[in-house]
Protein backbone atom coordinates (compact mmCIF):
# COMPACT_ATOMS: atom_id res chain seq x y z
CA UNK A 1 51.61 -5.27 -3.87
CA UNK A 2 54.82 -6.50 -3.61
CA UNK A 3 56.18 -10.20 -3.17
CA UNK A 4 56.97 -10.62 0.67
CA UNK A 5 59.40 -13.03 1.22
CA UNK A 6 59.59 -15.31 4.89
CA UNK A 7 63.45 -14.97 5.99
CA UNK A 8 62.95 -16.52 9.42
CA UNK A 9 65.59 -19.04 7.88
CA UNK A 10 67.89 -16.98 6.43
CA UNK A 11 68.12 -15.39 10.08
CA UNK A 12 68.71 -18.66 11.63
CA UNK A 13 71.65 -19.15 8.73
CA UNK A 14 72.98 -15.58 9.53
CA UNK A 15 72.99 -16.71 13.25
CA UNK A 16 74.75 -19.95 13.12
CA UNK A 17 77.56 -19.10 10.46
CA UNK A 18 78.25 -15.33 10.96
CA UNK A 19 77.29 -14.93 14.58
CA UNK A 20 75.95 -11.79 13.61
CA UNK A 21 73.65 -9.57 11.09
CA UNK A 22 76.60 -6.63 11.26
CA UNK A 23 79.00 -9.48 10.38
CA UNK A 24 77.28 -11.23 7.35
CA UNK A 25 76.35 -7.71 6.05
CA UNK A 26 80.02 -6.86 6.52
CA UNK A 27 80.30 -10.69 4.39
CA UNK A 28 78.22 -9.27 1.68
CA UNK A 29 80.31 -6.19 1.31
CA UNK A 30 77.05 -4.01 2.01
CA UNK A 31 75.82 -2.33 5.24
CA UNK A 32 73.92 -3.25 7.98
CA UNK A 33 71.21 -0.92 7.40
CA UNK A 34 71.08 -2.23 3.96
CA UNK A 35 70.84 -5.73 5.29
CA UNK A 36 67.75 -4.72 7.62
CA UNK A 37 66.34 -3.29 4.57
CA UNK A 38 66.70 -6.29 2.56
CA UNK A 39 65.13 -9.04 5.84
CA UNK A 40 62.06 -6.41 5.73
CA UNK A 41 61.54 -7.50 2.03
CA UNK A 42 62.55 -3.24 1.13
CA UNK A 43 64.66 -4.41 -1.04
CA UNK A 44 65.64 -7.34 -2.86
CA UNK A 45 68.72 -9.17 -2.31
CA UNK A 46 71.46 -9.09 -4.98
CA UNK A 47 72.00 -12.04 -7.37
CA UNK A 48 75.57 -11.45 -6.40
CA UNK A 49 74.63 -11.69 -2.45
CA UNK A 50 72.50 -14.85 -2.85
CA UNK A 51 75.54 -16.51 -4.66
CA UNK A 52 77.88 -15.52 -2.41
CA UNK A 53 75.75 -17.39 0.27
CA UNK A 54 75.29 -20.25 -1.66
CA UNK A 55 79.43 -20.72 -1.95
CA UNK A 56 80.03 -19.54 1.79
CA UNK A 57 77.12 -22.65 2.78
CA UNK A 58 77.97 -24.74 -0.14
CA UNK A 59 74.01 -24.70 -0.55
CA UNK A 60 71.59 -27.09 -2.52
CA UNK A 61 68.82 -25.49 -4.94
CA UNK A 62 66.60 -26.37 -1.84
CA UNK A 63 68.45 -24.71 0.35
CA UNK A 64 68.40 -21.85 -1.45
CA UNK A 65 64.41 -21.56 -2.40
CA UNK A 66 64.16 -22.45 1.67
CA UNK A 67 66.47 -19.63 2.63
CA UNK A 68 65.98 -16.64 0.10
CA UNK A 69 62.17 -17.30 -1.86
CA UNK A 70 60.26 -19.14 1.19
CA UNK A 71 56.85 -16.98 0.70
CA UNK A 72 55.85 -15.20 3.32
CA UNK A 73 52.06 -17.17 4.82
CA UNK A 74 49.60 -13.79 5.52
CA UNK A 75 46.88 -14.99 7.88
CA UNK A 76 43.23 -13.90 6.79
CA UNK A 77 40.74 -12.73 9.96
């Protein structure tokens, strides 16, 4: 199975810097549905996307681990 990743804080990043998913994705150079495939954990984000975050947010390492390889927590019934 594949790695799911948690981006409830990359969201919150989108939100406050870019107003908008359309406009980051726009950012990024890529489309939106390409960005909604990437938040589903469909496909992986670019090393060239994750960099170009990290220089838009002038980003820590911590920062990025938080934002882009927080593990996603599944809950066992």
């Amino acid at each position: 199975m594949a790695e799911r990743y948690d981006y409830r804080a990359l969201r919150g990043f989108i939100k406050e810097n870019f107003g908008s998913n359309d406009k980051y994705a726009k950012f990024l150079n890529i489309g939106t549905t390409a960005l909604y495939e990437r938040l589903a954990c469909n496909i992986p984000f670019r090393q060239t996307e994750i960099d170009a975050t990290v220089k838009y947010g002038h980003l820590s390492g911590d920062d990025v681990m938080r934002l882009f390889f927080a593990k996603e927590i599944r809950k066992t019934v």
